[in-house]
PDB file of N, CA and C in Angstrom:
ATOM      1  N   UNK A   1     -14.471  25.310-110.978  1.00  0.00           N
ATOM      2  CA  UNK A   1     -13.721  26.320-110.268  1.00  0.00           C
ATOM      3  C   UNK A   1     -14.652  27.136-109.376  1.00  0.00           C
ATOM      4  N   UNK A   2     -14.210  27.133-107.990  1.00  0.00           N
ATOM      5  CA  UNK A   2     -14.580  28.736-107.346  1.00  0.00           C
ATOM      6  C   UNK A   2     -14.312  29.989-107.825  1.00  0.00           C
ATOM      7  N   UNK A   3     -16.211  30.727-107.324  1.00  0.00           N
ATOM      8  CA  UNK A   3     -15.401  31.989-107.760  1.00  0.00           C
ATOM      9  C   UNK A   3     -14.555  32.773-106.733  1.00  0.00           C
ATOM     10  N   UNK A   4     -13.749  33.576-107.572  1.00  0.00           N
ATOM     11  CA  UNK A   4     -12.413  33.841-106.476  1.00  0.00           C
ATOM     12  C   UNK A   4     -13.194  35.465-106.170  1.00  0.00           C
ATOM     13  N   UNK A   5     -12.627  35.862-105.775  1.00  0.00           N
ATOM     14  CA  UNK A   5     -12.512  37.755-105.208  1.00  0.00           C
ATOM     15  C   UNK A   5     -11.017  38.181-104.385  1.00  0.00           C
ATOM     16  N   UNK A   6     -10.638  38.982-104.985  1.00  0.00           N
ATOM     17  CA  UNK A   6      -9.808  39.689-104.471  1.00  0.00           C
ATOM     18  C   UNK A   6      -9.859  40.353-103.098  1.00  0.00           C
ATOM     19  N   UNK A   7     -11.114  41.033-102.646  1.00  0.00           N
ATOM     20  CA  UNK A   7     -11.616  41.062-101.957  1.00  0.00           C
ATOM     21  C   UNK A   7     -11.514  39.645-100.774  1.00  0.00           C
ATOM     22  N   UNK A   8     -11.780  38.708-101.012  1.00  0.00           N
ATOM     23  CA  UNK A   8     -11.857  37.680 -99.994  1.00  0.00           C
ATOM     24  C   UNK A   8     -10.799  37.638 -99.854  1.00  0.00           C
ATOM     25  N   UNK A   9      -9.649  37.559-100.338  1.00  0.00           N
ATOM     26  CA  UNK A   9      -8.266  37.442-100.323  1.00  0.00           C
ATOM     27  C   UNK A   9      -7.345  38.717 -99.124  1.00  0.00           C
ATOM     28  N   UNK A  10      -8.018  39.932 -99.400  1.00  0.00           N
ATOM     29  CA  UNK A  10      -7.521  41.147 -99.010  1.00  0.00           C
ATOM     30  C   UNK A  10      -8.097  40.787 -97.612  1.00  0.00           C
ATOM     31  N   UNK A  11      -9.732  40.226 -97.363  1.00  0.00           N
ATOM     32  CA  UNK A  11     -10.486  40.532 -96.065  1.00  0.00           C
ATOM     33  C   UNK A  11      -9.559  39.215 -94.883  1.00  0.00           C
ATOM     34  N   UNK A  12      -8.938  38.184 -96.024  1.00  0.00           N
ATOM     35  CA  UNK A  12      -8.435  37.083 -94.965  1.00  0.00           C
ATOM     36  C   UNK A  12      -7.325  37.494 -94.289  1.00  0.00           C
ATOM     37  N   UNK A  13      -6.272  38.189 -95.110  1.00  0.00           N
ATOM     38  CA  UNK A  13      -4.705  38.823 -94.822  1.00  0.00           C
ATOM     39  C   UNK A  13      -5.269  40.056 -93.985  1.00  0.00           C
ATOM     40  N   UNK A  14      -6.265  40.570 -94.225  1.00  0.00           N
ATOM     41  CA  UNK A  14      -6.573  41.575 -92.955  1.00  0.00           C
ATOM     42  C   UNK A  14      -6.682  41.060 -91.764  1.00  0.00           C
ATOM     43  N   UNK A  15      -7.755  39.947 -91.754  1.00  0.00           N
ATOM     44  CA  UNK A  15      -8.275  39.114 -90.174  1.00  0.00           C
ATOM     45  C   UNK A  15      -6.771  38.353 -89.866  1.00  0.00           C
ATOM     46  N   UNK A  16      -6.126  38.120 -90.505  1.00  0.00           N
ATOM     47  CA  UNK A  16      -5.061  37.283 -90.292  1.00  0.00           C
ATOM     48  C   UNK A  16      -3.815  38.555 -89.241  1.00  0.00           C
ATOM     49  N   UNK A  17      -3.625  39.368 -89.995  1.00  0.00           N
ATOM     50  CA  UNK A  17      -2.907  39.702 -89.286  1.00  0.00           C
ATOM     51  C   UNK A  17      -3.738  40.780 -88.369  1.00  0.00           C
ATOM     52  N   UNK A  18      -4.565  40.931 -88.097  1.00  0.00           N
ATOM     53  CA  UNK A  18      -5.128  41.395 -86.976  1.00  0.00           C
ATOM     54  C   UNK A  18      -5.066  40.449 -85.811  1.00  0.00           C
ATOM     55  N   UNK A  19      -5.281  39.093 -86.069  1.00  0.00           N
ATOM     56  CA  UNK A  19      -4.991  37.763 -85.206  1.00  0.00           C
ATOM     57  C   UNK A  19      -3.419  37.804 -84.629  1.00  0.00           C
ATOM     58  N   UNK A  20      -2.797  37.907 -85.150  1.00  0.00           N
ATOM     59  CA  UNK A  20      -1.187  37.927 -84.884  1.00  0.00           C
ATOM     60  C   UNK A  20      -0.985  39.124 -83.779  1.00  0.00           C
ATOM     61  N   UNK A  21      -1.722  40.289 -84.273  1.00  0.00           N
ATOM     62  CA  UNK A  21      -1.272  41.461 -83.801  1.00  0.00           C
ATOM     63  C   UNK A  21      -2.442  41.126 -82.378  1.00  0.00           C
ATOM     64  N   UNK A  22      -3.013  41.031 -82.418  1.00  0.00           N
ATOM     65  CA  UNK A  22      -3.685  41.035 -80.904  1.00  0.00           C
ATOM     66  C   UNK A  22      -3.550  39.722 -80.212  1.00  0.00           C
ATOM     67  N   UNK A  23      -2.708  38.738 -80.615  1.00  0.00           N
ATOM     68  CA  UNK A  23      -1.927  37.616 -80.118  1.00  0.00           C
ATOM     69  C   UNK A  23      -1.032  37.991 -79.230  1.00  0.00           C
ATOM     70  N   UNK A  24      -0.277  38.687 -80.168  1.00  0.00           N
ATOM     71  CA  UNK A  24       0.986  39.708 -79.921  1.00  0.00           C
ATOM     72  C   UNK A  24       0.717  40.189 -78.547  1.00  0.00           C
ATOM     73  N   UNK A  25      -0.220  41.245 -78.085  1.00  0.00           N
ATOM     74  CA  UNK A  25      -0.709  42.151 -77.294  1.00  0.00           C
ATOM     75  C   UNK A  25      -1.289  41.199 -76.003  1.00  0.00           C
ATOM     76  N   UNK A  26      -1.240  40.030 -76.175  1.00  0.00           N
ATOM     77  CA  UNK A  26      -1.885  39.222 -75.270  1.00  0.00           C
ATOM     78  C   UNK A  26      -0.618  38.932 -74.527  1.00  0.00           C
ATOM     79  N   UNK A  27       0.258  38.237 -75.273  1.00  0.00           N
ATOM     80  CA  UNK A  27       1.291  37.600 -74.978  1.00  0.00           C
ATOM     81  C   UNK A  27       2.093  38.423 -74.032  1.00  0.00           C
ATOM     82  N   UNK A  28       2.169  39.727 -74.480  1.00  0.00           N
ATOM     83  CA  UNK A  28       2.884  41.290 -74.207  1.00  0.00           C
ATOM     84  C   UNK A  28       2.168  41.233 -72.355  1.00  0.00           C
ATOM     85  N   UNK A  29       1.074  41.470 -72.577  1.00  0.00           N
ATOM     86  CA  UNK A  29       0.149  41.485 -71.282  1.00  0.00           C
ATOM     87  C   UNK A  29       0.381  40.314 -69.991  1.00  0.00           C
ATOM     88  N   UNK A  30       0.444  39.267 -70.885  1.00  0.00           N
ATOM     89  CA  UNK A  30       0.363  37.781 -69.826  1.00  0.00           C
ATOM     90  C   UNK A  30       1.717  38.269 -69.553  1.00  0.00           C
ATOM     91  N   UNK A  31       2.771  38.037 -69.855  1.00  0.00           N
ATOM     92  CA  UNK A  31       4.311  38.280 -69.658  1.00  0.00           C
ATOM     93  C   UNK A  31       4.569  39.299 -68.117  1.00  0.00           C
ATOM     94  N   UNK A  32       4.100  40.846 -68.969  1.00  0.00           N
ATOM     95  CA  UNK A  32       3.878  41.794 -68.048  1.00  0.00           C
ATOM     96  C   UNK A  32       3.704  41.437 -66.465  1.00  0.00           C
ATOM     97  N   UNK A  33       2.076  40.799 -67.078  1.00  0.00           N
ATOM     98  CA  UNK A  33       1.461  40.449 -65.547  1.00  0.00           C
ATOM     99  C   UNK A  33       2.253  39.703 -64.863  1.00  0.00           C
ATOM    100  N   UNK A  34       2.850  38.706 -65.034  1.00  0.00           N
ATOM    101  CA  UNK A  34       3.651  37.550 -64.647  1.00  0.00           C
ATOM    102  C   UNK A  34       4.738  37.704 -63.974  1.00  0.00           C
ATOM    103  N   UNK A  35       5.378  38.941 -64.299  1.00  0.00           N
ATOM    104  CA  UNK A  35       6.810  39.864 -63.817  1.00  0.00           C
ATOM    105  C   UNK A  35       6.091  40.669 -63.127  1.00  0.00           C
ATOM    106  N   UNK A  36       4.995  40.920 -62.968  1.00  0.00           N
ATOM    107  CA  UNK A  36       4.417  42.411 -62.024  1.00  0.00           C
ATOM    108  C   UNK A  36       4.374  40.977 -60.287  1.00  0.00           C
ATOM    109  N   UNK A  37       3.323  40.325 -60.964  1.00  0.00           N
ATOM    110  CA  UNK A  37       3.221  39.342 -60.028  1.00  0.00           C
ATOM    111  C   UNK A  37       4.135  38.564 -59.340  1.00  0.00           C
ATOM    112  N   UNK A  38       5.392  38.307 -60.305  1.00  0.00           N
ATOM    113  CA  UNK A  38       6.865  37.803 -59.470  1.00  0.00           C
ATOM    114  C   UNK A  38       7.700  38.841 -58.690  1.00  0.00           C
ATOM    115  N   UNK A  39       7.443  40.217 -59.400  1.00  0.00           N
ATOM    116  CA  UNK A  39       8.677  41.373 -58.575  1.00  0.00           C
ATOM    117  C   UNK A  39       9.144  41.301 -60.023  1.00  0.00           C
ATOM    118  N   UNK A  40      10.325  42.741 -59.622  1.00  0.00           N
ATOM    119  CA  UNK A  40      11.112  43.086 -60.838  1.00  0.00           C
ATOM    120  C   UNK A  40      11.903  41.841 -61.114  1.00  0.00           C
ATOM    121  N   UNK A  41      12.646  41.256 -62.028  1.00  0.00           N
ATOM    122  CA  UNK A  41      13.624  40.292 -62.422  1.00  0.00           C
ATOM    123  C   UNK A  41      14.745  40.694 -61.729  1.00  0.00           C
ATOM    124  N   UNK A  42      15.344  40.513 -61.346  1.00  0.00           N
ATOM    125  CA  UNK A  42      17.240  41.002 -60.965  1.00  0.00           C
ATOM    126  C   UNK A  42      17.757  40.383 -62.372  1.00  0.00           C
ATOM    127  N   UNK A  43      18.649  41.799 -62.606  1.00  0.00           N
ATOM    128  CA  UNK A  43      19.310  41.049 -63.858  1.00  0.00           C
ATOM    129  C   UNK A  43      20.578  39.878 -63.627  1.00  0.00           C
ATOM    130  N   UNK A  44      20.876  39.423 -61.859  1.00  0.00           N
ATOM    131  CA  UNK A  44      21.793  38.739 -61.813  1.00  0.00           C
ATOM    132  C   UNK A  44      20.976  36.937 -62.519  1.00  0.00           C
ATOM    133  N   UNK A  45      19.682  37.240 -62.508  1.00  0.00           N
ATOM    134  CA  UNK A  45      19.315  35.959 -62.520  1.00  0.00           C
ATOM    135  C   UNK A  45      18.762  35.641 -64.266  1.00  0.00           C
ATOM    136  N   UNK A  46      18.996  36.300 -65.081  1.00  0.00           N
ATOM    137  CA  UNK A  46      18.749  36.433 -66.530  1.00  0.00           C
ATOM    138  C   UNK A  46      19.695  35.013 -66.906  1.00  0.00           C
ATOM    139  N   UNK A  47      19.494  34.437 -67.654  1.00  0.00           N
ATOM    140  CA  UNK A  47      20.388  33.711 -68.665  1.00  0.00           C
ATOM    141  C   UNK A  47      20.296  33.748 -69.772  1.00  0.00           C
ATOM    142  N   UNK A  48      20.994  33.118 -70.562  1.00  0.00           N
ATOM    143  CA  UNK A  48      21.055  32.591 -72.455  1.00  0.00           C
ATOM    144  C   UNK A  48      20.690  31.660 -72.301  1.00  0.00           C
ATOM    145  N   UNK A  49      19.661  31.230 -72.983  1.00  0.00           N
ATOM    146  CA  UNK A  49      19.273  29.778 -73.297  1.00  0.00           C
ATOM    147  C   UNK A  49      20.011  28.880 -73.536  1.00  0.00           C
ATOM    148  N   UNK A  50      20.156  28.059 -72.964  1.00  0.00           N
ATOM    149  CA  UNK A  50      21.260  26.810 -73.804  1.00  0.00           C
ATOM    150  C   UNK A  50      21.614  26.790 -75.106  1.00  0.00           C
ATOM    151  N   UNK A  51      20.239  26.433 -75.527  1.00  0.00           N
ATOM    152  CA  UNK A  51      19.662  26.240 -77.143  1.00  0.00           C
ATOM    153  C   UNK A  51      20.008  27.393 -77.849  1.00  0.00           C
ATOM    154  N   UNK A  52      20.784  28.870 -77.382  1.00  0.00           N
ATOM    155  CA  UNK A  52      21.106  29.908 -78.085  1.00  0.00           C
ATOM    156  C   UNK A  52      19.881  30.597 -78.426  1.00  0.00           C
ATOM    157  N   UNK A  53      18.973  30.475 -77.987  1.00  0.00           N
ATOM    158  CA  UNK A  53      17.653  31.038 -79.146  1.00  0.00           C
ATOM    159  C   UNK A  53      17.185  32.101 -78.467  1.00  0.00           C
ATOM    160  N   UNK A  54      17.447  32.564 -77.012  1.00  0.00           N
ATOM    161  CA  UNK A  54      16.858  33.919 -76.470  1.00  0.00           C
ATOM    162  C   UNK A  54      17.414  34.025 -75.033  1.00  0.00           C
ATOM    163  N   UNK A  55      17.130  35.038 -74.017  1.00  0.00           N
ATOM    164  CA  UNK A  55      17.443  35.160 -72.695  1.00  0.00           C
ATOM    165  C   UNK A  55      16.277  35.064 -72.072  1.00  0.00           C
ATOM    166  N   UNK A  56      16.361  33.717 -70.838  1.00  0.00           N
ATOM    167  CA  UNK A  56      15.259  34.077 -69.793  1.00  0.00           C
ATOM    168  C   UNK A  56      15.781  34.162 -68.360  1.00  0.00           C
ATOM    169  N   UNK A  57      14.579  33.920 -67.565  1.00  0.00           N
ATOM    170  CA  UNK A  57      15.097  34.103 -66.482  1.00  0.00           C
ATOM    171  C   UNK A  57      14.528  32.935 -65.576  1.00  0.00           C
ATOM    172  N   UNK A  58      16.011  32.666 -64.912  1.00  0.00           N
ATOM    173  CA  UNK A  58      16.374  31.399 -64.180  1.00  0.00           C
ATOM    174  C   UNK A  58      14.913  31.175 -62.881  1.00  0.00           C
ATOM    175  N   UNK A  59      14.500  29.618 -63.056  1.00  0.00           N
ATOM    176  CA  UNK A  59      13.602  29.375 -61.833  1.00  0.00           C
ATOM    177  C   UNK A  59      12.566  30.483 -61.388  1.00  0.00           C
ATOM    178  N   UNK A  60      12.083  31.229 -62.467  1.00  0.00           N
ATOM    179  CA  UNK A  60      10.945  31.914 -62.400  1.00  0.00           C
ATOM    180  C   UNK A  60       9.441  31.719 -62.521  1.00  0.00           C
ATOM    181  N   UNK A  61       9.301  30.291 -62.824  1.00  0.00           N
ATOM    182  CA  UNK A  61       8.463  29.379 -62.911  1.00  0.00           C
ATOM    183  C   UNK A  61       7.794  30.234 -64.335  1.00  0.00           C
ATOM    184  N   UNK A  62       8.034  30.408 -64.803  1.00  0.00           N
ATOM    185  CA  UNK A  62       7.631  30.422 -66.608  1.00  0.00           C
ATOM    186  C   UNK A  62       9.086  30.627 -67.402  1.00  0.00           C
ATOM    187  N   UNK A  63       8.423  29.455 -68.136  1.00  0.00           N
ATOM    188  CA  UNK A  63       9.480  28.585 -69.309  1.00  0.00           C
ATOM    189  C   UNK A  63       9.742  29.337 -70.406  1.00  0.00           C
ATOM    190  N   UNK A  64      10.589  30.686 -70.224  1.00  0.00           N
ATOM    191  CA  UNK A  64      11.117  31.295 -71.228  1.00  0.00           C
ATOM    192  C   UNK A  64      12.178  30.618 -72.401  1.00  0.00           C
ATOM    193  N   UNK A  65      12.488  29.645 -72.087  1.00  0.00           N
ATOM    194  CA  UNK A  65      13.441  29.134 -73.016  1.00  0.00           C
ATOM    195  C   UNK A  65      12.927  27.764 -73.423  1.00  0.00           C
ATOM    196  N   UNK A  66      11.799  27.629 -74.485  1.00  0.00           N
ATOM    197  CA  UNK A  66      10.700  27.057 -74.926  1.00  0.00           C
ATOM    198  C   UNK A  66      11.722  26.175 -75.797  1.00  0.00           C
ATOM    199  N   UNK A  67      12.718  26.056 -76.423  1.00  0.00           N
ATOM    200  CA  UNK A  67      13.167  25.165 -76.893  1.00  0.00           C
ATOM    201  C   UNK A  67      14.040  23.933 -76.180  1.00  0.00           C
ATOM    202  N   UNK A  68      14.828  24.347 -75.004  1.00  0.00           N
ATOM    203  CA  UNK A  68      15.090  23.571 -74.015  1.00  0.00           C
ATOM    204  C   UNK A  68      14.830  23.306 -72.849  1.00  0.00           C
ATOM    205  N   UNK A  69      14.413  24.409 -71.971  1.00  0.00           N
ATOM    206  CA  UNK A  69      13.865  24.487 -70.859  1.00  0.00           C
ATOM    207  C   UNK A  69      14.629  25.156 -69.919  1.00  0.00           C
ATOM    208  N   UNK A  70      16.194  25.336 -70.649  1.00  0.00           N
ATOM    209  CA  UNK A  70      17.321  25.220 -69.701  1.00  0.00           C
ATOM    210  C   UNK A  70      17.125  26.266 -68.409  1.00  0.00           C
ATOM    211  N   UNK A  71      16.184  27.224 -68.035  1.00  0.00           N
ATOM    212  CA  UNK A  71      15.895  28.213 -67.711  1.00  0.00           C
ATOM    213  C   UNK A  71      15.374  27.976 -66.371  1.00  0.00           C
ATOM    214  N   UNK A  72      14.051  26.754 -66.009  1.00  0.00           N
ATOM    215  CA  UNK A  72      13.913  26.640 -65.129  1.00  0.00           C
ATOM    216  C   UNK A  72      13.724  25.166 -64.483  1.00  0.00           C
ATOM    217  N   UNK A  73      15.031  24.405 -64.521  1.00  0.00           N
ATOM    218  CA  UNK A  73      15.646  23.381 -64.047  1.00  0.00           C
ATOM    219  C   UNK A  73      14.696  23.416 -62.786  1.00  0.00           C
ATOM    220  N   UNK A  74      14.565  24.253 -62.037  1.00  0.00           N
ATOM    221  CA  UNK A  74      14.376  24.015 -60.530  1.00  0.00           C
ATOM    222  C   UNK A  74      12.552  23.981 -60.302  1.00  0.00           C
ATOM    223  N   UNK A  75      11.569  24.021 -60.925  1.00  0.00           N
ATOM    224  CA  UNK A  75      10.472  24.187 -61.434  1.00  0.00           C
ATOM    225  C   UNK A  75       9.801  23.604 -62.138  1.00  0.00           C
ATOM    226  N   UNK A  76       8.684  23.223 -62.929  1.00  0.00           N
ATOM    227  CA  UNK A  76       7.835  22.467 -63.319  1.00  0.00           C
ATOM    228  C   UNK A  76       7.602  23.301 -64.996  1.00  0.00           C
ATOM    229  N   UNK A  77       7.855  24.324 -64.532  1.00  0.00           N
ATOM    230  CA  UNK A  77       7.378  25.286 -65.765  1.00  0.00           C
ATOM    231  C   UNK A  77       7.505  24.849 -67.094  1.00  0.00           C
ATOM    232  N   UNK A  78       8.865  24.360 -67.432  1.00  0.00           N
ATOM    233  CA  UNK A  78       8.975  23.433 -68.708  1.00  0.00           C
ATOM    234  C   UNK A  78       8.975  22.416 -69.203  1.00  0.00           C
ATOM    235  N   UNK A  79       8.349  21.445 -67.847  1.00  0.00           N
ATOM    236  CA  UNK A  79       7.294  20.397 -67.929  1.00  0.00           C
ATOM    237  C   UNK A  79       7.625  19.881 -69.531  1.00  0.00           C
ATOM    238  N   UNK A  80       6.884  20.464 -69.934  1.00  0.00           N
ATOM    239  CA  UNK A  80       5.950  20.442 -71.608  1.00  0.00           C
ATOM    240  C   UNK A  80       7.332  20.116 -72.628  1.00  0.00           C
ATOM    241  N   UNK A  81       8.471  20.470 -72.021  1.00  0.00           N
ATOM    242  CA  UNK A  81       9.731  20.334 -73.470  1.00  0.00           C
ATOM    243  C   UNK A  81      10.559  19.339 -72.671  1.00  0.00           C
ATOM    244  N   UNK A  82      10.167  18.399 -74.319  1.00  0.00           N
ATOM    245  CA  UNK A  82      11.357  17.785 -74.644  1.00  0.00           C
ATOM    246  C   UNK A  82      12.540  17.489 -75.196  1.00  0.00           C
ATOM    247  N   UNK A  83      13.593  17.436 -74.292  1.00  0.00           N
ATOM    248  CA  UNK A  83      14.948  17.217 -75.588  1.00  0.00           C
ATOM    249  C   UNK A  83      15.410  15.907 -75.292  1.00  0.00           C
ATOM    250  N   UNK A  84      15.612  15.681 -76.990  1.00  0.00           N
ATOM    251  CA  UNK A  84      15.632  14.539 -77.163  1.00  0.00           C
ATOM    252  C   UNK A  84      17.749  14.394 -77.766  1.00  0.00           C
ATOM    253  N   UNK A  85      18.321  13.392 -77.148  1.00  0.00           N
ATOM    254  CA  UNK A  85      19.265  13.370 -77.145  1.00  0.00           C
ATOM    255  C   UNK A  85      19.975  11.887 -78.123  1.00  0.00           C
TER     256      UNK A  85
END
């Protein structure tokens, strides 16, 4: 057996969610920038995902609707997803 520590246990769930949380803050940032850099959104151009799973916004060239893509048909952005039928 290893020896264990509580301590190692406490220091991993610390780094761990410090990882999440400044993931978080990244993600928050890239997003930001991305909408600063496109202009405000018009909310005429928002949708629901196909897939039900969130609202993005149409042909903005980032693939807010990561489970289908349905978002930016007109664009490359969701490239990366596949649905499989």
């Amino acid at each position: 057996l290893l020896p264990f520590s509580w301590v190692q246990v406490d220091y991993h769930h610390q780094v761990q969610h410090e990882f999440e949380y400044i993931y978080q803050v990244l993600e928050d940032n890239r997003r930001n920038y991305n909408s600063l850099m496109r202009g405000i959104h018009h909310h005429e151009r928002q949708i629901k995902c196909a897939d039900g799973s969130s609202i993005g916004f149409e042909n903005d060239n980032y693939c807010d609707c990561v489970g289908d893509g349905s978002d930016e048909r007109s664009t490359s952005a969701c490239s990366h997803v596949t649905v499989g039928h």
